[in-house]
Protein backbone atom coordinates (compact mmCIF):
# COMPACT_ATOMS: atom_id res chain seq x y z
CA UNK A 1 0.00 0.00 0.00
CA UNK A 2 1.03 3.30 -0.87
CA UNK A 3 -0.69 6.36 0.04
CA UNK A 4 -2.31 6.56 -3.20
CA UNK A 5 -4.26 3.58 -2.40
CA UNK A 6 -4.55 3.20 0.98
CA UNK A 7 -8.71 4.41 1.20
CA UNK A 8 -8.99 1.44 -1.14
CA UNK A 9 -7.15 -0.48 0.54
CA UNK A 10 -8.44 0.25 4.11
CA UNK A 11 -12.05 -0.57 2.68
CA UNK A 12 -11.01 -3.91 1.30
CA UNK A 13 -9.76 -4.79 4.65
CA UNK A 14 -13.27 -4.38 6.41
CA UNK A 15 -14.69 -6.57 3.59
CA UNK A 16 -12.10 -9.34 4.14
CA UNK A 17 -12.29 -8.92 8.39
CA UNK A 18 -16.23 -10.31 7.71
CA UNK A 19 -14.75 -13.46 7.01
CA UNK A 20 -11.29 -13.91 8.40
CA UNK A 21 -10.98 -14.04 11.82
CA UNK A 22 -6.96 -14.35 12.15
CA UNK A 23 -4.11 -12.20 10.78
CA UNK A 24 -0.32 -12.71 10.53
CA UNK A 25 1.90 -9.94 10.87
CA UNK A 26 5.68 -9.03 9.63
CA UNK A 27 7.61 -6.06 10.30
CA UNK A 28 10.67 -5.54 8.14
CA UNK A 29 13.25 -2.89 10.04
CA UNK A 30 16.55 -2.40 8.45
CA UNK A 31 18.74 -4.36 11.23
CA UNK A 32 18.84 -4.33 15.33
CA UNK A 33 21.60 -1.83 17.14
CA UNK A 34 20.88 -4.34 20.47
CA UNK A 35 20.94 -8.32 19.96
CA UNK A 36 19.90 -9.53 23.51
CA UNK A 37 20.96 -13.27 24.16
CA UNK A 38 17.94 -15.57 24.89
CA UNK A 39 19.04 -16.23 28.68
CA UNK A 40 18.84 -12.53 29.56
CA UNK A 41 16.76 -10.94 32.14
CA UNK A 42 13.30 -9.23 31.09
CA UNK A 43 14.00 -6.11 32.04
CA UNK A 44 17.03 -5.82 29.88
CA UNK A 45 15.45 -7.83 27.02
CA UNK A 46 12.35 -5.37 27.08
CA UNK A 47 14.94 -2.11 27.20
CA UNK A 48 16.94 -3.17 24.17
CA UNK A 49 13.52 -3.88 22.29
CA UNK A 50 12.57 -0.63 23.02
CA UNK A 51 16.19 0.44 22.30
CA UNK A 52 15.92 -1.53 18.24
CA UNK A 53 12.25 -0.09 18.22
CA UNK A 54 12.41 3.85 19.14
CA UNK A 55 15.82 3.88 17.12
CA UNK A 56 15.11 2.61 13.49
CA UNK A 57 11.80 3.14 11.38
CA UNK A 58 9.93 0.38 9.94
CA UNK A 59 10.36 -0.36 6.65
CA UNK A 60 7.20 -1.84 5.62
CA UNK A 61 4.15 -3.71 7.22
CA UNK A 62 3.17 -6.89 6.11
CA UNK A 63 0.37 -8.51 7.16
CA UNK A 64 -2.01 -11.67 5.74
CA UNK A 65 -5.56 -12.13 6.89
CA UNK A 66 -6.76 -16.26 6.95
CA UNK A 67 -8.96 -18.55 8.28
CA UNK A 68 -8.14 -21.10 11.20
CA UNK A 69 -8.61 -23.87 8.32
CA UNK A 70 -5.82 -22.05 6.74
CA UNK A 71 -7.69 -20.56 4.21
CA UNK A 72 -5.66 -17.45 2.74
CA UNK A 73 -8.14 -13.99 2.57
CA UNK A 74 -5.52 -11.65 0.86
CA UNK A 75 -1.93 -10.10 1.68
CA UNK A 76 -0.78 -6.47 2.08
CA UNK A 77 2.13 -4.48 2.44
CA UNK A 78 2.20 -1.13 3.78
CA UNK A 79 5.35 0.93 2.87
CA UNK A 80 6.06 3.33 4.93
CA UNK A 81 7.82 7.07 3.95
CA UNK A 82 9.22 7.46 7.42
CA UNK A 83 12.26 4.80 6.90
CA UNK A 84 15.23 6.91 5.57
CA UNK A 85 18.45 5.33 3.83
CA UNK A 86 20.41 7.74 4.83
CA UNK A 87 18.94 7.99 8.66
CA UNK A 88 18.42 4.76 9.47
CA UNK A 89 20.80 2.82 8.72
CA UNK A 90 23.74 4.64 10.80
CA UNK A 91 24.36 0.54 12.00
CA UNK A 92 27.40 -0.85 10.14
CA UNK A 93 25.64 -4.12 9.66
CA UNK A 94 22.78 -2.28 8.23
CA UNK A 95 22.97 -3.37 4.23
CA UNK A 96 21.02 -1.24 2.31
CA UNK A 97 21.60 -2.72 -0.66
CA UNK A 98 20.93 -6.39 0.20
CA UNK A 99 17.55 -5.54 1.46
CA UNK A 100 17.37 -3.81 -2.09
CA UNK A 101 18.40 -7.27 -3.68
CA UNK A 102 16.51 -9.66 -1.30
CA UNK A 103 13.31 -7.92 -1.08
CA UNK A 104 12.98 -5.15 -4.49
CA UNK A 105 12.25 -2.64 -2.43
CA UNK A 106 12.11 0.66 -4.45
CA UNK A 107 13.54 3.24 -1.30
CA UNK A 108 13.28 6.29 -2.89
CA UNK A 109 9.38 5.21 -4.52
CA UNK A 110 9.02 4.62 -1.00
CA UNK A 111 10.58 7.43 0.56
CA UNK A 112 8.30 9.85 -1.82
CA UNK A 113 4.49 7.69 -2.49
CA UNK A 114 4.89 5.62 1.14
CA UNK A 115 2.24 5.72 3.77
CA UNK A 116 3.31 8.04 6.94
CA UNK A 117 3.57 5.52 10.09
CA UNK A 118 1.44 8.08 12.15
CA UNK A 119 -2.06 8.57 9.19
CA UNK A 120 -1.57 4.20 9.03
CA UNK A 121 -1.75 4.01 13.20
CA UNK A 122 -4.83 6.71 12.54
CA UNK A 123 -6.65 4.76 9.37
CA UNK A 124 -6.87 1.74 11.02
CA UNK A 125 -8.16 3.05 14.26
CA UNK A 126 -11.57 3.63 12.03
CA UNK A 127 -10.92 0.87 9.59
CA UNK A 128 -12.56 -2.37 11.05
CA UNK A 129 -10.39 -2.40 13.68
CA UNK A 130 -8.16 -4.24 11.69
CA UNK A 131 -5.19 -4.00 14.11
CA UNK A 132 -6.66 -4.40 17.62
CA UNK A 133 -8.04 -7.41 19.55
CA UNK A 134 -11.76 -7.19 18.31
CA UNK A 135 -13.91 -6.50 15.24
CA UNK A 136 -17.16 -6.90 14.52
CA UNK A 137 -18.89 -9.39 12.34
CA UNK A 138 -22.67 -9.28 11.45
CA UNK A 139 -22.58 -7.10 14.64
CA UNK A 140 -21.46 -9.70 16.83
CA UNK A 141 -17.82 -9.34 18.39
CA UNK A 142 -15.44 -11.92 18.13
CA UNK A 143 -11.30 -12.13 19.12
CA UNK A 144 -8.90 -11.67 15.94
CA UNK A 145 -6.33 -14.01 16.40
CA UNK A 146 -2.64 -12.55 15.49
CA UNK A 147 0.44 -14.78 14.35
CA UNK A 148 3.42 -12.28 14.75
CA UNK A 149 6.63 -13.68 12.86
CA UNK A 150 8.85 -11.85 14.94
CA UNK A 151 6.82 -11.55 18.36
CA UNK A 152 8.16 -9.35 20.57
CA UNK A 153 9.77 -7.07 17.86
CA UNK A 154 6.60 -7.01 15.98
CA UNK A 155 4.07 -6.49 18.72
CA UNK A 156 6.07 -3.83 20.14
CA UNK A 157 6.31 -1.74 16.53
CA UNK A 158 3.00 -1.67 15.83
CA UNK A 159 1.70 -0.71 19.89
């Protein structure tokens, strides 16, 4: 999604949440400044989270709403005009140009068409409630269940 399209998009998402009840999520960041070991305590995990988090902009948003039986609904990527080549990637391991290679992202495309990170928090706010723990089918409420690929980076850049 690009901000071009993301209305459209946003009102293709309430169609799908009638009949999907579960999404999977994906956050693509350029690279982590903080790698915390696995046996470290939570305190110090959850402040160099925070530390990758606050530090770097997202790249994109990807996100796939299915059923529990597996069935796929549709996939989306947001890209986002807040990520910055030359601002966020101030980590040597940071490659720029193997994210360019891996994934095809078009940076500067990005950079100029891309959704800001703030209007996508505020569209889907009013959109279905596609990001939050409930939505509403045929009026009745019922959980969305969220697969995060990453969880605790992923959950904590899109709270």
């Amino acid at each position: 999604m690009y901000l071009s399209n993301l209305e459209y998009e946003l009102r293709a998402i309430d169609i799908f949440l009638r009949s999907y009840d579960s999404i999977a999520l994906d956050t693509e960041f350029p690279s982590f400044l903080r790698n915390t070991p696995h046996n470290t305590v939570d305190s110090k995990r959850y402040n160099d989270l925070k530390y990758n988090v606050d530090t770097f902009n997202p790249v994109q948003l990807g996100f796939t709403l299915f059923k529990e039986n597996g069935a796929i609904g549709n996939t989306w990527q947001v890209h986002f005009c807040n990520f910055d080549t030359n601002a966020d990637t101030n980590n040597p391991s940071v490659s720029i140009s193997l994210t360019k290679r891996k994934s095809g992202i078009n940076f500067e495309r990005q950079r100029q068409e891309g959704v800001n990170l703030r209007v996508c928090v505020e569209a889907t706010k009013y959109t279905g409630q596609a990001l939050v723990s409930e939505h509403l089918v045929g009026h009745v409420p019922r959980a969305l269940r969220f697969s995060l690929h990453s969880k605790d980076h992923d959950r904590a850049s899109i709270a």
